[in-house]
Protein backbone atom coordinates (compact mmCIF):
# COMPACT_ATOMS: atom_id res chain seq x y z
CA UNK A 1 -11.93 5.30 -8.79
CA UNK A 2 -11.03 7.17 -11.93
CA UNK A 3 -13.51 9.23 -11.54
CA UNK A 4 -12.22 10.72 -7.96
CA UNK A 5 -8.80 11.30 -9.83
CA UNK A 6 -10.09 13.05 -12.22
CA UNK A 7 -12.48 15.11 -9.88
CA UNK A 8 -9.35 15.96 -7.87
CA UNK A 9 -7.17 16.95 -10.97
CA UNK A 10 -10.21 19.04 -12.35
CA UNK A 11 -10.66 20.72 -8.56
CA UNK A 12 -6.71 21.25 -9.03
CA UNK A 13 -7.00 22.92 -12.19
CA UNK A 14 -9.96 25.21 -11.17
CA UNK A 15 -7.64 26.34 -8.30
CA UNK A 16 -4.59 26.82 -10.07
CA UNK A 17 -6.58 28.64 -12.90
CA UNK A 18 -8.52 30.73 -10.30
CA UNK A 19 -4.94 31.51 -8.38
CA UNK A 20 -3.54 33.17 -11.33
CA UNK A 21 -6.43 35.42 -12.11
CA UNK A 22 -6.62 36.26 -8.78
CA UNK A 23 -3.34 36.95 -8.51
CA UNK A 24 -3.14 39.25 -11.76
CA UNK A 25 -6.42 41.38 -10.64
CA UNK A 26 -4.05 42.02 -7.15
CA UNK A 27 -1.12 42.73 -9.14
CA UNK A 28 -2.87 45.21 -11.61
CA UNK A 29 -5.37 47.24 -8.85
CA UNK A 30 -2.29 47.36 -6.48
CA UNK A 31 -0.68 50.92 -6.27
CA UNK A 32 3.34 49.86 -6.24
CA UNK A 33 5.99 51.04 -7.72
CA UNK A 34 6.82 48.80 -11.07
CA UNK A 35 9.47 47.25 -9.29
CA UNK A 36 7.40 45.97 -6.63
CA UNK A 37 4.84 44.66 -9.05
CA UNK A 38 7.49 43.21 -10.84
CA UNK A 39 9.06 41.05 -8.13
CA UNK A 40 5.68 40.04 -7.11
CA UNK A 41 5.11 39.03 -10.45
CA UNK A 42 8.46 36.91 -10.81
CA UNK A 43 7.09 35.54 -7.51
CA UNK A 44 3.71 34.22 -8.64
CA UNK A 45 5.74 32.95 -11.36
CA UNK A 46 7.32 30.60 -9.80
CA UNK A 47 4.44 29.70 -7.49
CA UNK A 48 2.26 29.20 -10.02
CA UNK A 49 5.02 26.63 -11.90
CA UNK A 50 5.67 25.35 -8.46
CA UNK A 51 2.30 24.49 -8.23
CA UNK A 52 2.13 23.20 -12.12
CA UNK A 53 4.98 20.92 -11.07
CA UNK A 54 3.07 19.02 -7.73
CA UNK A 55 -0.35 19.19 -10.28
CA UNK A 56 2.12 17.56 -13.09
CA UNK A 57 3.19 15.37 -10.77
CA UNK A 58 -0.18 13.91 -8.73
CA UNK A 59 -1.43 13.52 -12.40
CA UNK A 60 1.65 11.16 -13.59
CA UNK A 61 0.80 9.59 -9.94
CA UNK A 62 -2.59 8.74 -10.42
CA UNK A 63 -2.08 7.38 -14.37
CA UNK A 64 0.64 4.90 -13.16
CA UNK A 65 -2.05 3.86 -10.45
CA UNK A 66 -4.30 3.54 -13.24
CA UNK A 67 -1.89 1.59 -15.30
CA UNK A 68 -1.35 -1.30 -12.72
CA UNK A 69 -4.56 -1.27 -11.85
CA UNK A 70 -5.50 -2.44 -15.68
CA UNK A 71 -2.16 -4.81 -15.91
CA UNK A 72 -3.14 -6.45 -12.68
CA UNK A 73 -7.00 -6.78 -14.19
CA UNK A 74 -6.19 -7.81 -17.31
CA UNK A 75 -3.81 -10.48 -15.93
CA UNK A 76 -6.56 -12.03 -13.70
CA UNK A 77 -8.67 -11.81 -16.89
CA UNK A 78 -6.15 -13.58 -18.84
CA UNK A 79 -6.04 -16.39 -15.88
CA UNK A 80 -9.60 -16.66 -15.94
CA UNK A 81 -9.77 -17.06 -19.65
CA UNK A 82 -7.08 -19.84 -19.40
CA UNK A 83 -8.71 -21.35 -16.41
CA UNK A 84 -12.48 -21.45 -18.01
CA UNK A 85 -10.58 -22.56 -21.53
CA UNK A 86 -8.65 -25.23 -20.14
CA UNK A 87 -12.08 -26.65 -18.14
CA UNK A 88 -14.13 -26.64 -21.29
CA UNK A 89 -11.42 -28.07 -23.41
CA UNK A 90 -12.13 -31.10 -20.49
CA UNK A 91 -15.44 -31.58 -20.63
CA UNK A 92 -15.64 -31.54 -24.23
CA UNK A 93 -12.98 -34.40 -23.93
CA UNK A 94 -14.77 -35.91 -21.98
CA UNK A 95 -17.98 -35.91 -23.85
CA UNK A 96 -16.41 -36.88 -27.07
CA UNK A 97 -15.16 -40.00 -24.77
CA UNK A 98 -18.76 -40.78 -23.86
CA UNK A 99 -20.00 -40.79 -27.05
CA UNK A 100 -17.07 -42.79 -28.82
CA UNK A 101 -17.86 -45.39 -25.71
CA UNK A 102 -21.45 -45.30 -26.30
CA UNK A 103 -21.38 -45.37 -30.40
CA UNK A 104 -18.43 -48.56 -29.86
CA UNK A 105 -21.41 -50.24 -27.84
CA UNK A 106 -24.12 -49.52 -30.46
CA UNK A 107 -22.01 -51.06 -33.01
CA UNK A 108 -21.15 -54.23 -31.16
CA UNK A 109 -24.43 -54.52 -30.17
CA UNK A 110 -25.64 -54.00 -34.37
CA UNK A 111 -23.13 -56.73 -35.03
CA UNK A 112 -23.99 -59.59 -32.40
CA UNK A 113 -27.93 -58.94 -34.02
CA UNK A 114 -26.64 -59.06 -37.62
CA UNK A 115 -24.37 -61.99 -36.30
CA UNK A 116 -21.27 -60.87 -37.15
């Protein structure tokens, strides 16, 4: 998934770049007067910020996206953990019980041969 967002902020970026060169070669092979130029200019100006602005803002988009994506993760990781923790801590419980059960037998059964 990160990879599309990045693939769509790169094929942003390409755009945007290729808009303003595009729109400079226009603006410098076009025979207007300087006035005309310049308000076209001032135009692409803002267009192009415009456009910075949406691009500024789908990228803040897609790293909050990101961000709860790896909160939610790392809380289910952090579940699991406790989860597989808390059912080992268990079984070694109860394996430590087995053994003091089966070591209690050995040693009744080592004192009824010594006859104790």
């Amino acid at each position: 998934m990160a990879r599309i967002k990045n693939s769509t902020a790169r094929t942003a970026l390409v755009a945007v770049t290729a808009g303003l060169i595009g729109a400079s070669v226009a603006l410098l092979l076009a025979p207007q007067s300087g006035r005309k130029t310049r308000k076209k200019l001032r135009r692409a100006g803002y267009d192009i910020a415009r456009r910075g602005e949406l691009f500024c803002e789908d990228l803040n988009h897609s790293i909050r996206e990101l961000v709860e994506e790896l909160e939610e993760a790392s809380v289910r990781g952090i579940d699991r953990g406790r989860e597989a923790g808390t059912r080992i801590y268990s079984e070694i419980i109860d394996s430590l019980e087995a053994g003091k059960e089966t070591i209690s037998r050995q040693i009744d059964r080592l004192r009824q041969r010594a006859g104790y």
